[in-house]
N, C-alpha and C. Protein backbone atom coordinates (compact mmCIF):
# COMPACT_ATOMS: atom_id res chain seq x y z
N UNK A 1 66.37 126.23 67.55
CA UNK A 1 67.03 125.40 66.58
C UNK A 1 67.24 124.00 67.16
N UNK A 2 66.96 122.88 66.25
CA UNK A 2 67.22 121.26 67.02
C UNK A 2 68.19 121.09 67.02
N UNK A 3 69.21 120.51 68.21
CA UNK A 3 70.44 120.40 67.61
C UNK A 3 70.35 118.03 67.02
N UNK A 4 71.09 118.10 66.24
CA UNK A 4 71.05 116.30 66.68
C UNK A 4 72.20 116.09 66.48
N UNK A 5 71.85 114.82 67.15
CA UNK A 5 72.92 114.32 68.48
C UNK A 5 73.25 112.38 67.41
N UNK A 6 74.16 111.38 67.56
CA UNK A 6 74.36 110.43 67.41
C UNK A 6 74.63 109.96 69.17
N UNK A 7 72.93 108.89 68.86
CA UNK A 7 72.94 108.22 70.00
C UNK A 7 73.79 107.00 70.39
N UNK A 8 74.69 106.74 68.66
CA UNK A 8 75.77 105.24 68.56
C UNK A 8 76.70 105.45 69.84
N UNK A 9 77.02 106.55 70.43
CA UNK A 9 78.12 106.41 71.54
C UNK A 9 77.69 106.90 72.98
N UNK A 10 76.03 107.17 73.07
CA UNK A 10 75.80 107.17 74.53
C UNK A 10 75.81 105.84 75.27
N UNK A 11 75.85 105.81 76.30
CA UNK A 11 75.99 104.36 77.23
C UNK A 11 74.53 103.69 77.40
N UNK A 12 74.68 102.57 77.64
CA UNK A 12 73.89 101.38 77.75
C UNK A 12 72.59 101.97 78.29
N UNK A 13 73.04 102.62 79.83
CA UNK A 13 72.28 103.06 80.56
C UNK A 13 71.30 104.49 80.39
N UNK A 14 72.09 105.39 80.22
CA UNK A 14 71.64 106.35 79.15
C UNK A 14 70.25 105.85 77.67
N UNK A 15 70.53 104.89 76.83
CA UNK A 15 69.96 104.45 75.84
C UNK A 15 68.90 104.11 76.86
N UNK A 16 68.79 103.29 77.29
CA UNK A 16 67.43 102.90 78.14
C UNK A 16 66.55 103.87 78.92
N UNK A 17 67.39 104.83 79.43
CA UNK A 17 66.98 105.97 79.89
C UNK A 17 65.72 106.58 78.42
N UNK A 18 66.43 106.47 77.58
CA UNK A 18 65.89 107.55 76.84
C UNK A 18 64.43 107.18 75.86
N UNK A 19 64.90 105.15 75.90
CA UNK A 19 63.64 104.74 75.00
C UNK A 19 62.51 104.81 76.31
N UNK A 20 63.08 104.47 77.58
CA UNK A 20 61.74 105.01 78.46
C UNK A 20 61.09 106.07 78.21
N UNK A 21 61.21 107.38 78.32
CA UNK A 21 60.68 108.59 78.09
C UNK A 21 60.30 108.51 76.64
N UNK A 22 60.32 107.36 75.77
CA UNK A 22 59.71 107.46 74.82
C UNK A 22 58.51 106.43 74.93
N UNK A 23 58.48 105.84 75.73
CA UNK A 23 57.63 104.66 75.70
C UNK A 23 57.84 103.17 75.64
N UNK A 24 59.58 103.16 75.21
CA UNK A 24 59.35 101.73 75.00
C UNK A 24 60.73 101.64 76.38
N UNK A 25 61.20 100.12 76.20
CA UNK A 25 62.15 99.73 77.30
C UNK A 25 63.08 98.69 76.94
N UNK A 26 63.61 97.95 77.30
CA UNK A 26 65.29 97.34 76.79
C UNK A 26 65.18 96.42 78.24
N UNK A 27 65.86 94.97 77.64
CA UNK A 27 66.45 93.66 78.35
C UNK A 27 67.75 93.90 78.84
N UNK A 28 68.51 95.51 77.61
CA UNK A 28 69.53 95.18 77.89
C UNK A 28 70.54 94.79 76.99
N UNK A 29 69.37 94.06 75.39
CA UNK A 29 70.09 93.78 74.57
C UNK A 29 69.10 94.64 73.60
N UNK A 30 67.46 94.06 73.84
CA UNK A 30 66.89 94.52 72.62
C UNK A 30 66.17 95.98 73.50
N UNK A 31 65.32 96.30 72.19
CA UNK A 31 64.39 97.03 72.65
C UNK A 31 63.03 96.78 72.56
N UNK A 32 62.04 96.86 73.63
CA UNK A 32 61.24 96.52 73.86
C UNK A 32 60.10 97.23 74.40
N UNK A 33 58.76 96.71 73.69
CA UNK A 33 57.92 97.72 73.76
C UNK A 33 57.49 97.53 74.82
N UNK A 34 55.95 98.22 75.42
CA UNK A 34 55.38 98.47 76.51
C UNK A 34 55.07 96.88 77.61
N UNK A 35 54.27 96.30 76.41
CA UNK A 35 54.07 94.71 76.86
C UNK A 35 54.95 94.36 77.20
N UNK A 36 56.56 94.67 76.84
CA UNK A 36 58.07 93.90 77.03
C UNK A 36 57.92 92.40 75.93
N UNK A 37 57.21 92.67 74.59
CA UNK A 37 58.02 91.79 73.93
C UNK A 37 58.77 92.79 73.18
N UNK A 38 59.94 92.01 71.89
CA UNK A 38 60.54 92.63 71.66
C UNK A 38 60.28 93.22 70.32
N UNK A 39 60.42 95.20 70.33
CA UNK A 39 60.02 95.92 69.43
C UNK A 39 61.16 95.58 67.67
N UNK A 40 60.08 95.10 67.05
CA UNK A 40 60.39 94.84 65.20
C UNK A 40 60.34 95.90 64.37
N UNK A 41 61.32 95.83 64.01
CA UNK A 41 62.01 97.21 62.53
C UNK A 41 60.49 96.81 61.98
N UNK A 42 60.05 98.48 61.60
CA UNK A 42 58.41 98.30 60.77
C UNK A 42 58.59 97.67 59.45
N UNK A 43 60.14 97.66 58.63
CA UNK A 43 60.50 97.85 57.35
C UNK A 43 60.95 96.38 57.39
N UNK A 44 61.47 95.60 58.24
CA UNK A 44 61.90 94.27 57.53
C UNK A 44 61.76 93.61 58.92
N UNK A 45 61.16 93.29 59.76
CA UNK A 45 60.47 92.87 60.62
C UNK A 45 61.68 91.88 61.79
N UNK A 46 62.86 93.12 61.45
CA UNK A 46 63.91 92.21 62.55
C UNK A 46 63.79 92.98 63.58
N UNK A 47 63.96 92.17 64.87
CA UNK A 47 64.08 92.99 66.30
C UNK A 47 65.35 93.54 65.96
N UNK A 48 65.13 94.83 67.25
CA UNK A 48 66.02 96.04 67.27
C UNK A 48 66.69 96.21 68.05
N UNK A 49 68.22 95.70 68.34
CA UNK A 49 68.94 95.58 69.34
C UNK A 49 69.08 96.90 69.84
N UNK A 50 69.64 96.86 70.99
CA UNK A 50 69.86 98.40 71.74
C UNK A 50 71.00 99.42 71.15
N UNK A 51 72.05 98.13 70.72
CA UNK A 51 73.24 99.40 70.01
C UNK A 51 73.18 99.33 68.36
N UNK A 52 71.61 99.12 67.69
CA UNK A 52 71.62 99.07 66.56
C UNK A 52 70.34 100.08 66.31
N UNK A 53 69.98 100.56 67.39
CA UNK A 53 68.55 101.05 67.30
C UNK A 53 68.95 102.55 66.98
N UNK A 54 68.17 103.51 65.99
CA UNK A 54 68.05 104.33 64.95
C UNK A 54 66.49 105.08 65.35
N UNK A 55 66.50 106.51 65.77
CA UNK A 55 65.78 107.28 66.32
C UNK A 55 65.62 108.74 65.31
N UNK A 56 64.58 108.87 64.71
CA UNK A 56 64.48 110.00 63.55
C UNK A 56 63.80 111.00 64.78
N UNK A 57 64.78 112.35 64.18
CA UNK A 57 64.89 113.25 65.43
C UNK A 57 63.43 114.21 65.22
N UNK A 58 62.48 114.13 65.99
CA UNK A 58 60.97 114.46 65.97
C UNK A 58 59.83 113.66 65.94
N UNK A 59 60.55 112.57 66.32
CA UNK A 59 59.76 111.10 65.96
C UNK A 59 59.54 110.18 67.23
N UNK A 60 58.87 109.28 67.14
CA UNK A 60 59.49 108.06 68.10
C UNK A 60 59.31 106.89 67.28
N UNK A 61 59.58 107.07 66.34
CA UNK A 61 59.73 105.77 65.39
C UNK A 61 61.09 105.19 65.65
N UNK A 62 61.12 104.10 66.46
CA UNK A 62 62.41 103.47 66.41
C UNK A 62 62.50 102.72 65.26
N UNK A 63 63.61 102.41 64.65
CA UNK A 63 64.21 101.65 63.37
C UNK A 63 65.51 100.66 63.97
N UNK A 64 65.43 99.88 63.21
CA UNK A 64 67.23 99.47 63.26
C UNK A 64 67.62 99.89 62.53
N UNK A 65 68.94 100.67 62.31
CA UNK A 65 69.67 101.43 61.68
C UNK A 65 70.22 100.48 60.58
N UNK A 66 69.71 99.96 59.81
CA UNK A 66 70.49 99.39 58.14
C UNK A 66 69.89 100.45 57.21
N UNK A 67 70.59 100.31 56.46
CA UNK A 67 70.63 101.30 55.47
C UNK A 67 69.03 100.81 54.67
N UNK A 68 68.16 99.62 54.30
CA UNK A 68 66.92 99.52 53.89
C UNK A 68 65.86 100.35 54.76
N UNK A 69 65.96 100.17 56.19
CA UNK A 69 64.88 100.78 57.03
C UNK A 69 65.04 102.32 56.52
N UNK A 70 66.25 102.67 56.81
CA UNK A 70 66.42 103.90 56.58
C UNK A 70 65.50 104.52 55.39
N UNK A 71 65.65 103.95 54.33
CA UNK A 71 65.45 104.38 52.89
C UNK A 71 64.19 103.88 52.57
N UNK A 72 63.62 103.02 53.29
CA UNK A 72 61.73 102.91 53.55
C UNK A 72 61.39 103.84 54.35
N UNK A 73 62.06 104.74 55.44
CA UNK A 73 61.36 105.25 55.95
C UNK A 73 61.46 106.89 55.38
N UNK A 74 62.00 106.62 54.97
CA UNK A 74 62.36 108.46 54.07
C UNK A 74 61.24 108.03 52.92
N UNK A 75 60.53 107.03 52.17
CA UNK A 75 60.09 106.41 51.09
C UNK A 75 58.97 107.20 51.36
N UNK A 76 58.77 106.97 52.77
CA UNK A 76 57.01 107.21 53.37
C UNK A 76 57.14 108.32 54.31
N UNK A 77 57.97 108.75 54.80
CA UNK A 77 57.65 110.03 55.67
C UNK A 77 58.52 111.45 55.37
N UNK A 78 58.90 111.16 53.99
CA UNK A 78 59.99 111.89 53.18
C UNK A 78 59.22 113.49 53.10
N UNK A 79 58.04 113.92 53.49
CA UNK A 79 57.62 114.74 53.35
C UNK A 79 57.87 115.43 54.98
N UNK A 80 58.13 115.33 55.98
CA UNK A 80 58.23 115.33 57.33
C UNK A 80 59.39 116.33 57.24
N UNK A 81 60.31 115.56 56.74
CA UNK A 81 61.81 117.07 56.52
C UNK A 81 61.42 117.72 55.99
């Protein structure tokens, strides 16, 4: 069974920990992909700060967590749940 987790209250260090093992990496503020520029919400093309960043659990689609990304990304991968 998956359990999920809200990543809004793990620590700084932790968060970075974890977009590594996904592939991408953090300044610290944002998040940042492999090259180290900084990784853009697919849905409205704003960079993705570290304590705004939004992780769909089976995924590595990072998002920024506003409520539009959210609801574009259920638009298009709504079949996945």
């Amino acid at each position: 069974m998956v359990e999920l987790m809200s990543i809004g209250k793990l620590s700084k260090d932790t968060k970075i920990l974890l977009l590594k093992e996904l592939g991408y990496d953090s300044d610290g503020t944002y998040v940042l992909k492999k090259n180290k520029n900084k990784h853009l919400d697919k849905y409205t093309g704003d960079k993705i700060k570290l304590d705004n960043m939004f992780i769909f659990p089976g995924s590595t689609i990072i998002l920024d967590n506003n409520p539009l990304s959210i609801n574009m990304f259920f638009e298009e991968y709504g079949d996945v749940f």
